[in-house]
PDB file of N, CA and C in Angstrom:
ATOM      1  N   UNK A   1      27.172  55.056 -12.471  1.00  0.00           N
ATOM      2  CA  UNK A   1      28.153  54.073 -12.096  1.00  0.00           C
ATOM      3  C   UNK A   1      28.385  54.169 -10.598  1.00  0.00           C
ATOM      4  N   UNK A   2      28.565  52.995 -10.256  1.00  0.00           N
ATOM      5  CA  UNK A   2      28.302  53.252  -8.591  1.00  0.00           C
ATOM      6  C   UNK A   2      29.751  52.173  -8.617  1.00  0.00           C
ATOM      7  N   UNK A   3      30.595  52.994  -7.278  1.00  0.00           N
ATOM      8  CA  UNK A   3      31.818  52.145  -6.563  1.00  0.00           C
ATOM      9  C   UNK A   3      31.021  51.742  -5.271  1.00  0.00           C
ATOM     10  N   UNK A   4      31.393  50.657  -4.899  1.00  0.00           N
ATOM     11  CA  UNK A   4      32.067  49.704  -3.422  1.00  0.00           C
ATOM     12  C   UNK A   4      32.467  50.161  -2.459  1.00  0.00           C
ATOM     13  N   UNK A   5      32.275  50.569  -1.383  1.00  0.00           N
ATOM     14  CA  UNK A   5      33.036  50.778  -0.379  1.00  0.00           C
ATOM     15  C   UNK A   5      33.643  49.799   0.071  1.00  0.00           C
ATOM     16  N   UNK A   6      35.512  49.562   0.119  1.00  0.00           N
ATOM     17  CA  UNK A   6      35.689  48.362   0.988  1.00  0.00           C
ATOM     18  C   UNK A   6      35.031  47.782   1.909  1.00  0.00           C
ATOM     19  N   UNK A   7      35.515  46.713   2.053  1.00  0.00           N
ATOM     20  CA  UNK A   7      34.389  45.365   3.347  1.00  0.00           C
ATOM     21  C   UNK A   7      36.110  45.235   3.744  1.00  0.00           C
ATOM     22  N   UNK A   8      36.092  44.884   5.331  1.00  0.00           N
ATOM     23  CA  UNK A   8      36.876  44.542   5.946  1.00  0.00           C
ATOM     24  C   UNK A   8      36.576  43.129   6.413  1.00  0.00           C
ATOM     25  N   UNK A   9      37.328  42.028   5.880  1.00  0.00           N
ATOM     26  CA  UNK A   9      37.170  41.031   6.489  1.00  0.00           C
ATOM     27  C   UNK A   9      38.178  40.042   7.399  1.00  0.00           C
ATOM     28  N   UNK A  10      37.413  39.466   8.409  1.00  0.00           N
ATOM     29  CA  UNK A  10      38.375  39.094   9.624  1.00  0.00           C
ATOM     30  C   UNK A  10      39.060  37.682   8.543  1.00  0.00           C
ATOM     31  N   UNK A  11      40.424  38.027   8.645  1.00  0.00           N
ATOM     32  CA  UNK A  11      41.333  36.370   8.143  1.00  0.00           C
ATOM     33  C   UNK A  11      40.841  35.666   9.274  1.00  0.00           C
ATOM     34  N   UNK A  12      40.892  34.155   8.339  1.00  0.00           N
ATOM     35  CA  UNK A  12      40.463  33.155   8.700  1.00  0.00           C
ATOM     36  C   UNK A  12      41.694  32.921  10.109  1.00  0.00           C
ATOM     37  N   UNK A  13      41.290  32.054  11.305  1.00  0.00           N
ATOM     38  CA  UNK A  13      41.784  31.671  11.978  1.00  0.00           C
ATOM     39  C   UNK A  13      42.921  30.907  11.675  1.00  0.00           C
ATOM     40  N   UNK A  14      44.085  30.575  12.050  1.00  0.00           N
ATOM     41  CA  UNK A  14      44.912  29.523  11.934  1.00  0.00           C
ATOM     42  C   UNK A  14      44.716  28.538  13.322  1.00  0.00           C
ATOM     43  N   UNK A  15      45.237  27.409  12.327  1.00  0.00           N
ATOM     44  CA  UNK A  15      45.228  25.960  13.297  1.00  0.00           C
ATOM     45  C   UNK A  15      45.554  26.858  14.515  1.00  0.00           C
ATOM     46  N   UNK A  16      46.818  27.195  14.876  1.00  0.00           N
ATOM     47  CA  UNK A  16      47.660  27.160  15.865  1.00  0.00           C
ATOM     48  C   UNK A  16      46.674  28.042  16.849  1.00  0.00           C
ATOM     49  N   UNK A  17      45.912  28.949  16.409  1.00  0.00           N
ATOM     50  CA  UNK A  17      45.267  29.691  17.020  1.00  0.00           C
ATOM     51  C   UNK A  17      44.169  29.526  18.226  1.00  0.00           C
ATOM     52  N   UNK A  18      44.051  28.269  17.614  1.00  0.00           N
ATOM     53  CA  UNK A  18      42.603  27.533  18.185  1.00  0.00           C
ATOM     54  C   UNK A  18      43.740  26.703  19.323  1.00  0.00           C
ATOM     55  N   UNK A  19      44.714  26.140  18.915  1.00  0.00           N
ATOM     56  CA  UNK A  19      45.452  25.550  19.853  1.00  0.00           C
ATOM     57  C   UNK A  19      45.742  26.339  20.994  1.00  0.00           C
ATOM     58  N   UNK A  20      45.872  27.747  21.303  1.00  0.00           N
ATOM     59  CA  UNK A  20      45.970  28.567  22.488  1.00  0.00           C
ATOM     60  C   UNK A  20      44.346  28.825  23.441  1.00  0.00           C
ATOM     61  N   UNK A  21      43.386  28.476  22.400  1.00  0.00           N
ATOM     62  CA  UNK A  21      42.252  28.836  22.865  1.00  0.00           C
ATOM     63  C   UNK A  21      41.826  27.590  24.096  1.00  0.00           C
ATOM     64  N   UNK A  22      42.460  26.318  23.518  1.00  0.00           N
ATOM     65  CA  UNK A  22      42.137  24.994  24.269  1.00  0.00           C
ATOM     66  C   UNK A  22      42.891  25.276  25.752  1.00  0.00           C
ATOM     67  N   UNK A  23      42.194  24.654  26.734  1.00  0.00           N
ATOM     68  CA  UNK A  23      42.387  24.750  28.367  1.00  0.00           C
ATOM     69  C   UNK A  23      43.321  23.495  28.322  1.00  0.00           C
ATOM     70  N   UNK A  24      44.018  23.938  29.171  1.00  0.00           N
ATOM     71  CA  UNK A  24      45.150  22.596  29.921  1.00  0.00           C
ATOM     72  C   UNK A  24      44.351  22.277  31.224  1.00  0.00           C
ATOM     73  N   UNK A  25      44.756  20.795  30.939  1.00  0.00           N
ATOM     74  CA  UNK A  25      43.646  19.838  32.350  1.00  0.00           C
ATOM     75  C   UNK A  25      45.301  19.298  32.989  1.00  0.00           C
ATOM     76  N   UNK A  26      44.481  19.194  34.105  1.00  0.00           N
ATOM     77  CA  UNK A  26      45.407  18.607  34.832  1.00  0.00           C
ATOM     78  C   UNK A  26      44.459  16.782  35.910  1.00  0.00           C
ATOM     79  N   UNK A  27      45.908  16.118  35.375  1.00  0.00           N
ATOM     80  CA  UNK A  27      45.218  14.901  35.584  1.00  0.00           C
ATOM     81  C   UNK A  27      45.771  14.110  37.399  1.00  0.00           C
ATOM     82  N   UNK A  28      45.376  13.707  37.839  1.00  0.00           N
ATOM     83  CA  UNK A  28      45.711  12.736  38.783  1.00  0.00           C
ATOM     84  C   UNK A  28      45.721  11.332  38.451  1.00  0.00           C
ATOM     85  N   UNK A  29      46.624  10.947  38.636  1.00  0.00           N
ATOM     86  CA  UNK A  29      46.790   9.694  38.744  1.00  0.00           C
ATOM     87  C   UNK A  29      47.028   8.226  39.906  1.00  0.00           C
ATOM     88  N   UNK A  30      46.359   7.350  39.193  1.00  0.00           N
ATOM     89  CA  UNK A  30      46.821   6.193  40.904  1.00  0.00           C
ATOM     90  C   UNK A  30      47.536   5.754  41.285  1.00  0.00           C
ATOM     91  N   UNK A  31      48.165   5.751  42.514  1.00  0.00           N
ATOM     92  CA  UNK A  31      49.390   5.306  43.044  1.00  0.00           C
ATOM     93  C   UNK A  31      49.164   4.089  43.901  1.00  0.00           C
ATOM     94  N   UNK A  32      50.111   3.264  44.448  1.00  0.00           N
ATOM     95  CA  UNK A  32      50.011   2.434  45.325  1.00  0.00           C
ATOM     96  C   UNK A  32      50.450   2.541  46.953  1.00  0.00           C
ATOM     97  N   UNK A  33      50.776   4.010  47.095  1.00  0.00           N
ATOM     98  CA  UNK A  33      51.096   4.829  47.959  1.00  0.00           C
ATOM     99  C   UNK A  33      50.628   5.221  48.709  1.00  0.00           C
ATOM    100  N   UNK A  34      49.912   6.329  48.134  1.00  0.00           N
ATOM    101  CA  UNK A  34      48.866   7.253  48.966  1.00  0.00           C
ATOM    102  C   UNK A  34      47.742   6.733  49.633  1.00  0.00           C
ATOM    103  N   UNK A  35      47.229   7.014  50.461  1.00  0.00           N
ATOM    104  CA  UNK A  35      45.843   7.028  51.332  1.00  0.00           C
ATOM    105  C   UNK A  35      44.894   7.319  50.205  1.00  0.00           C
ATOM    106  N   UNK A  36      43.848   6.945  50.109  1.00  0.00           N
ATOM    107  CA  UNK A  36      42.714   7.031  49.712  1.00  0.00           C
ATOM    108  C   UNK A  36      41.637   8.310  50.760  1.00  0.00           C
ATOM    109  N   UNK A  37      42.271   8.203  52.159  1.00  0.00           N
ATOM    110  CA  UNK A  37      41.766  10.192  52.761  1.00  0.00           C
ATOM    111  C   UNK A  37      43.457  11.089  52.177  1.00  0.00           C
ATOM    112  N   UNK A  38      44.134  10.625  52.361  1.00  0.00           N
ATOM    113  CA  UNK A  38      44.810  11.779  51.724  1.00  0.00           C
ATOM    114  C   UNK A  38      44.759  12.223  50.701  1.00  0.00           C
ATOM    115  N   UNK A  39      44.636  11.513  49.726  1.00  0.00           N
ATOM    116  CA  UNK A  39      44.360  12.397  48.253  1.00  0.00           C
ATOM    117  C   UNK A  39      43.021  12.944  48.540  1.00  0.00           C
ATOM    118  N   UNK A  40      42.275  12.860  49.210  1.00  0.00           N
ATOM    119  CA  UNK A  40      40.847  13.455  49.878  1.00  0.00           C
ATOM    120  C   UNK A  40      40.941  14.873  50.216  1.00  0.00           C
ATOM    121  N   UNK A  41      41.962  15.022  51.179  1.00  0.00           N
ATOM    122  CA  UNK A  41      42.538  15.590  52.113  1.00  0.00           C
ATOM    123  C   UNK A  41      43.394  16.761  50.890  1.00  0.00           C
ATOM    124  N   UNK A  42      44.003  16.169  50.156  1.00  0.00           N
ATOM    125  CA  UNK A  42      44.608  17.247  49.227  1.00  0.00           C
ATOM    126  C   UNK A  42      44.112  17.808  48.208  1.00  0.00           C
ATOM    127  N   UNK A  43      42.995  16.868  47.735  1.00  0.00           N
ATOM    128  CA  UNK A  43      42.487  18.241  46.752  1.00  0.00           C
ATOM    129  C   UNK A  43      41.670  19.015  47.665  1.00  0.00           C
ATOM    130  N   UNK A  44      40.569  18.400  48.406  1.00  0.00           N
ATOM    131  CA  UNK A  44      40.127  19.787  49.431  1.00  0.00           C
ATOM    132  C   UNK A  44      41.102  20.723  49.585  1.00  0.00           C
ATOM    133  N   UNK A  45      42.305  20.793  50.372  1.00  0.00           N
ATOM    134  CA  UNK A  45      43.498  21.672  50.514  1.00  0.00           C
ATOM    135  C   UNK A  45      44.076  22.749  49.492  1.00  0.00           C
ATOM    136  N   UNK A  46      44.071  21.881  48.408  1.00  0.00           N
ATOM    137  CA  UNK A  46      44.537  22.664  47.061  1.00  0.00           C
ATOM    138  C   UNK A  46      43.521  23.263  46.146  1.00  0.00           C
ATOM    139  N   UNK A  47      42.360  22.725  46.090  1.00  0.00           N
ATOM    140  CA  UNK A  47      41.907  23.307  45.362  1.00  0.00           C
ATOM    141  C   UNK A  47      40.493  23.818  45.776  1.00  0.00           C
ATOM    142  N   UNK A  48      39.960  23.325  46.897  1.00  0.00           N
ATOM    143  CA  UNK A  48      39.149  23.694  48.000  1.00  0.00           C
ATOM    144  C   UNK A  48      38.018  22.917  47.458  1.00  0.00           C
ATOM    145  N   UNK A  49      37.632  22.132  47.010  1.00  0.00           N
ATOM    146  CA  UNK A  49      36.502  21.432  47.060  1.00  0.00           C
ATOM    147  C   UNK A  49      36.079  20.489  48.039  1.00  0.00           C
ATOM    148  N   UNK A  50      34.768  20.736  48.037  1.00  0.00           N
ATOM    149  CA  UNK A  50      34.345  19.748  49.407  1.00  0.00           C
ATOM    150  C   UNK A  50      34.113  18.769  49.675  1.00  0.00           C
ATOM    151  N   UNK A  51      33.866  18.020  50.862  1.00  0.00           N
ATOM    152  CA  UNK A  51      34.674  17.046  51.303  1.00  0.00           C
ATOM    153  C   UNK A  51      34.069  15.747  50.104  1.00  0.00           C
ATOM    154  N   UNK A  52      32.622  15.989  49.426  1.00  0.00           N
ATOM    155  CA  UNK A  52      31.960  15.008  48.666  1.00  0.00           C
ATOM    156  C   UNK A  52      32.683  15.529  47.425  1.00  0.00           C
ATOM    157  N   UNK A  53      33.107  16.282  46.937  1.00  0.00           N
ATOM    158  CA  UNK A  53      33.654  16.494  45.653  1.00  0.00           C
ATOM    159  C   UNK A  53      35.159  15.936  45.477  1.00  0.00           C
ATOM    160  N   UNK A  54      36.026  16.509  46.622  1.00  0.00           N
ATOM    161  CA  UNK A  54      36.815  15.820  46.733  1.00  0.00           C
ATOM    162  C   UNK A  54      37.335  14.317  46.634  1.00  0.00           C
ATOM    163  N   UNK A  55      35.758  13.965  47.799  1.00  0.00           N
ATOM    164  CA  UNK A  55      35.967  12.008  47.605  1.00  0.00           C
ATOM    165  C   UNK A  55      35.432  11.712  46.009  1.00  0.00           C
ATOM    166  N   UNK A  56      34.587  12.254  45.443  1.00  0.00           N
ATOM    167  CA  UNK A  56      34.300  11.723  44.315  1.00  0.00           C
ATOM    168  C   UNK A  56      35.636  11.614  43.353  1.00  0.00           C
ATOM    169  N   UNK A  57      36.341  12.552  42.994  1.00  0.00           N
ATOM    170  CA  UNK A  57      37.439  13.150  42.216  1.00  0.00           C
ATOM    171  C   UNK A  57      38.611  11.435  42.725  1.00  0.00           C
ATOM    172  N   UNK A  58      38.294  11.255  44.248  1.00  0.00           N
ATOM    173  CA  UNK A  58      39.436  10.348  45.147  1.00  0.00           C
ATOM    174  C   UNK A  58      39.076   9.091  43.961  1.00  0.00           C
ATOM    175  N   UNK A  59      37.626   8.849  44.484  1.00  0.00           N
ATOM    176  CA  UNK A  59      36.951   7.236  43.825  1.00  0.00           C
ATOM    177  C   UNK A  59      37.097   7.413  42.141  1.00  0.00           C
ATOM    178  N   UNK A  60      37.461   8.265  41.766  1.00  0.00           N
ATOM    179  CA  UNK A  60      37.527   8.282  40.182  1.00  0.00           C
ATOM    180  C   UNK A  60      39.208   7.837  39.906  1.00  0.00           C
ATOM    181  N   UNK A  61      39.914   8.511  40.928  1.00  0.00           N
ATOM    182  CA  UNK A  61      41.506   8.297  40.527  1.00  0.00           C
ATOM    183  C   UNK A  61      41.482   6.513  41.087  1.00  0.00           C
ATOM    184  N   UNK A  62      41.186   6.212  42.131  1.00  0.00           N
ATOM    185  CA  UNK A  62      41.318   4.614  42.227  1.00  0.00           C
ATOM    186  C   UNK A  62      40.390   3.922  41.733  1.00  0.00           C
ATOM    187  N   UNK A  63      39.140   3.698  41.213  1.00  0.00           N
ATOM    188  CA  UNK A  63      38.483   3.009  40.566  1.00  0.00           C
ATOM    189  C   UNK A  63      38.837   3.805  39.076  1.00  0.00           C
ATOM    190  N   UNK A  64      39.687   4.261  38.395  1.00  0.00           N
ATOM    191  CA  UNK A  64      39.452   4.201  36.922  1.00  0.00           C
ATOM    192  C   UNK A  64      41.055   4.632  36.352  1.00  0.00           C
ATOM    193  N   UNK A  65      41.686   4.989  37.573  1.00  0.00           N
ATOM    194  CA  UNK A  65      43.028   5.044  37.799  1.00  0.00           C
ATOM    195  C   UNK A  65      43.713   6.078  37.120  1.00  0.00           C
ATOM    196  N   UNK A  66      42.604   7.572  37.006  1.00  0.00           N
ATOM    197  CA  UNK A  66      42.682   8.866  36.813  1.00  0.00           C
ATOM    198  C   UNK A  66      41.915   9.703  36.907  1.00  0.00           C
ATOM    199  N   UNK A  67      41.353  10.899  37.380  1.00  0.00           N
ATOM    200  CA  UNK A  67      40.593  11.902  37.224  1.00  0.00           C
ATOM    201  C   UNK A  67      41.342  13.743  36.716  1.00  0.00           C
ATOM    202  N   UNK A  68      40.909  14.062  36.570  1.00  0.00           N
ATOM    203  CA  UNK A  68      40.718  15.554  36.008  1.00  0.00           C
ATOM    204  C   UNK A  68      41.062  16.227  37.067  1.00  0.00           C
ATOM    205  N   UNK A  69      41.172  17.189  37.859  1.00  0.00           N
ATOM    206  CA  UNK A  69      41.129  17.676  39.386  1.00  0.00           C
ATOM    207  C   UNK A  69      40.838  19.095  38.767  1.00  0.00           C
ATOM    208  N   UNK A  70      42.099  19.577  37.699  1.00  0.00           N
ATOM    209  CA  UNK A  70      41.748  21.070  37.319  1.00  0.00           C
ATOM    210  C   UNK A  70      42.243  21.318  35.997  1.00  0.00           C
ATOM    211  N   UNK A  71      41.664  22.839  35.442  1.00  0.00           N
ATOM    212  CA  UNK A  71      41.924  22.866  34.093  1.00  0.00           C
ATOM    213  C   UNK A  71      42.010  24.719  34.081  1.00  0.00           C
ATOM    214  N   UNK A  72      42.716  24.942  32.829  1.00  0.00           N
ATOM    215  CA  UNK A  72      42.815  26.222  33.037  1.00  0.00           C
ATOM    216  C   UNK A  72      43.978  26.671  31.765  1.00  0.00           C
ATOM    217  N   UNK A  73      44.792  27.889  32.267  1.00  0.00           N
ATOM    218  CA  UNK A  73      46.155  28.045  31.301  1.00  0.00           C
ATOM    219  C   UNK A  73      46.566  27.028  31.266  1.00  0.00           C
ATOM    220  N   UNK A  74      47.979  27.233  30.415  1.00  0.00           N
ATOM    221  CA  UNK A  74      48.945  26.288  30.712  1.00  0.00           C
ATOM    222  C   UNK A  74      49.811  27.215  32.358  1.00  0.00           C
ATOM    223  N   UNK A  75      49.820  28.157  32.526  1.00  0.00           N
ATOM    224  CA  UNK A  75      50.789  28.371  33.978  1.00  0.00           C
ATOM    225  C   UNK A  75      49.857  28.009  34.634  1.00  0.00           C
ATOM    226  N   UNK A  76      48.776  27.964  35.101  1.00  0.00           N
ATOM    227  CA  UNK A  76      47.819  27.517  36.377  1.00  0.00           C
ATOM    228  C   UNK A  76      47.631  26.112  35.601  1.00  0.00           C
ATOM    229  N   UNK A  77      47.974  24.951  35.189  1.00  0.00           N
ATOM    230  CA  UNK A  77      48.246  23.580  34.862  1.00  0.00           C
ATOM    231  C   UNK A  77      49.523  23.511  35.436  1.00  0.00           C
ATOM    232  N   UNK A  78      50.349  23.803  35.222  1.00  0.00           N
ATOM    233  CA  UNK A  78      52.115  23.933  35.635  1.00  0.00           C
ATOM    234  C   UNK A  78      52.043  23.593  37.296  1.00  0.00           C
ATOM    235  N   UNK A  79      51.468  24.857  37.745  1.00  0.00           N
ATOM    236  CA  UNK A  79      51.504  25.226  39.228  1.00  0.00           C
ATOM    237  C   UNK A  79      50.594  24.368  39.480  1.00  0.00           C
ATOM    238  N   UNK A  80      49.575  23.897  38.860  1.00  0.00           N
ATOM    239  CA  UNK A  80      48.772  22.580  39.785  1.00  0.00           C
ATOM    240  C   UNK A  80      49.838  21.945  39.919  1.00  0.00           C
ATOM    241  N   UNK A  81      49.820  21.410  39.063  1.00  0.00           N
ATOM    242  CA  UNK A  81      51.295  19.875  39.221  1.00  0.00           C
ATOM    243  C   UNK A  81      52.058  20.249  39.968  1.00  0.00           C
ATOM    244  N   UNK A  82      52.815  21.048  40.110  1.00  0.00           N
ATOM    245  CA  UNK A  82      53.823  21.300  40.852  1.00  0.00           C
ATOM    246  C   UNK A  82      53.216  21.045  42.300  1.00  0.00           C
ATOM    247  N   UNK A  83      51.975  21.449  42.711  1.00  0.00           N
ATOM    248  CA  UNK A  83      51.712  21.381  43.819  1.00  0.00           C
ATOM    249  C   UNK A  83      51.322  19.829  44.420  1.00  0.00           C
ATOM    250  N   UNK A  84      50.537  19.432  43.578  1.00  0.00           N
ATOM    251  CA  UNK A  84      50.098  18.015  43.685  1.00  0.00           C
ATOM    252  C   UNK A  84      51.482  17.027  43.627  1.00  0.00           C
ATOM    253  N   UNK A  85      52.701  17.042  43.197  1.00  0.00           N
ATOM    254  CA  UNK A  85      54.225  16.663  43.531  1.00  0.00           C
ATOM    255  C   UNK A  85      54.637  17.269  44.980  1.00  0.00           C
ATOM    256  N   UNK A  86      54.517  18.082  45.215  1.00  0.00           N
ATOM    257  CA  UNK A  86      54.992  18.653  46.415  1.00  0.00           C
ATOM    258  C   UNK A  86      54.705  17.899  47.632  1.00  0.00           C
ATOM    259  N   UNK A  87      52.869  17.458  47.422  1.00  0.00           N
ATOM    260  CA  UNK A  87      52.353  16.837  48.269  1.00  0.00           C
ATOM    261  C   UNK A  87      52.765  15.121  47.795  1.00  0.00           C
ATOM    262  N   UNK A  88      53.217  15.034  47.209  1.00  0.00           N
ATOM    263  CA  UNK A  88      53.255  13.487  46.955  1.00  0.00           C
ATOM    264  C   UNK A  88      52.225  12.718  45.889  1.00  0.00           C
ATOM    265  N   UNK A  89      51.733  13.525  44.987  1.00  0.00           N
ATOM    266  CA  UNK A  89      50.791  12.487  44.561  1.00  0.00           C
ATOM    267  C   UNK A  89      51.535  12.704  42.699  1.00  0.00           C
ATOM    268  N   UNK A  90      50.699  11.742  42.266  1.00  0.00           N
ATOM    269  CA  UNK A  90      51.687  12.128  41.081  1.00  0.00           C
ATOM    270  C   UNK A  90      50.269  12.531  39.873  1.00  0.00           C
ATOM    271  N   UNK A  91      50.836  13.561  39.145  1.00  0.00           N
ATOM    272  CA  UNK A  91      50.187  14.157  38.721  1.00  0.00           C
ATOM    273  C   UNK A  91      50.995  15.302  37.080  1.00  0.00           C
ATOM    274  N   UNK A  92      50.040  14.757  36.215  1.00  0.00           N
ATOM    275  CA  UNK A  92      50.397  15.009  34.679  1.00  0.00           C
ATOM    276  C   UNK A  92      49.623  16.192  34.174  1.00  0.00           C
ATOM    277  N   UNK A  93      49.724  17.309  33.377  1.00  0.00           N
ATOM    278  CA  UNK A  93      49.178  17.948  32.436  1.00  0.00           C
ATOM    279  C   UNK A  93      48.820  17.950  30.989  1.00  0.00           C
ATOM    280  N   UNK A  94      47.565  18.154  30.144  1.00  0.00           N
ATOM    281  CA  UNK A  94      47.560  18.251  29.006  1.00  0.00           C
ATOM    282  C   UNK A  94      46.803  19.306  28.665  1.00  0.00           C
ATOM    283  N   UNK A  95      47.140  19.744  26.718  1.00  0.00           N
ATOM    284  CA  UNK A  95      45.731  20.068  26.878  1.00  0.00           C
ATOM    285  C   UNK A  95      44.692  19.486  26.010  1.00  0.00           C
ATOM    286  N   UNK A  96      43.782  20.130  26.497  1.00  0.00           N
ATOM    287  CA  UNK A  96      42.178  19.563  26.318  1.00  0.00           C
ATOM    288  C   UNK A  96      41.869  19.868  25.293  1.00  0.00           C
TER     289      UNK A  96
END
């Protein structure tokens, strides 16, 4: 007669679990305000991309009247926004 050695098995994930795993994006949005070099000018600044990444990110927020800029926690989503307000542009978080 032969016993089993227990098996340890991992519990299944919960919903909520997977919900911490997802990245918060942070969005830009278009204004009727801003410069088209300043929002240029500020994500280079903030988030250091260059000067063609930057304008691309620019031509996405006014031709489609949003882009992505950054993604991450939710506190480095927070502190984007906060920064992108600081400078004037207006700017939302979700997550992804």
């Amino acid at each position: 007669m032969s016993t089993s050695a227990p098996v340890e098995v991992e519990a299944p994930r919960e919903v909520h679990d997977f919900e911490h795993d997802r990245p918060w994006i942070v969005i830009v949005w278009n204004d009727p305000v801003n410069l088209m070099s300043y929002v240029t000018l500020v994500l280079q600044k903030l988030f250091g991309y260059s000067k063609a990444k930057a304008t691309q990110l620019m031509l996405q927020v006014h031709n489609e009247g949003k882009a992505v800029v950054s993604s991450g926690s939710r506190e480095k989503a927070e502190h984007d926004v906060a920064r992108l307000h600081a400078h004037g542009l207006w700017a939302t978080m979700r997550q992804d």
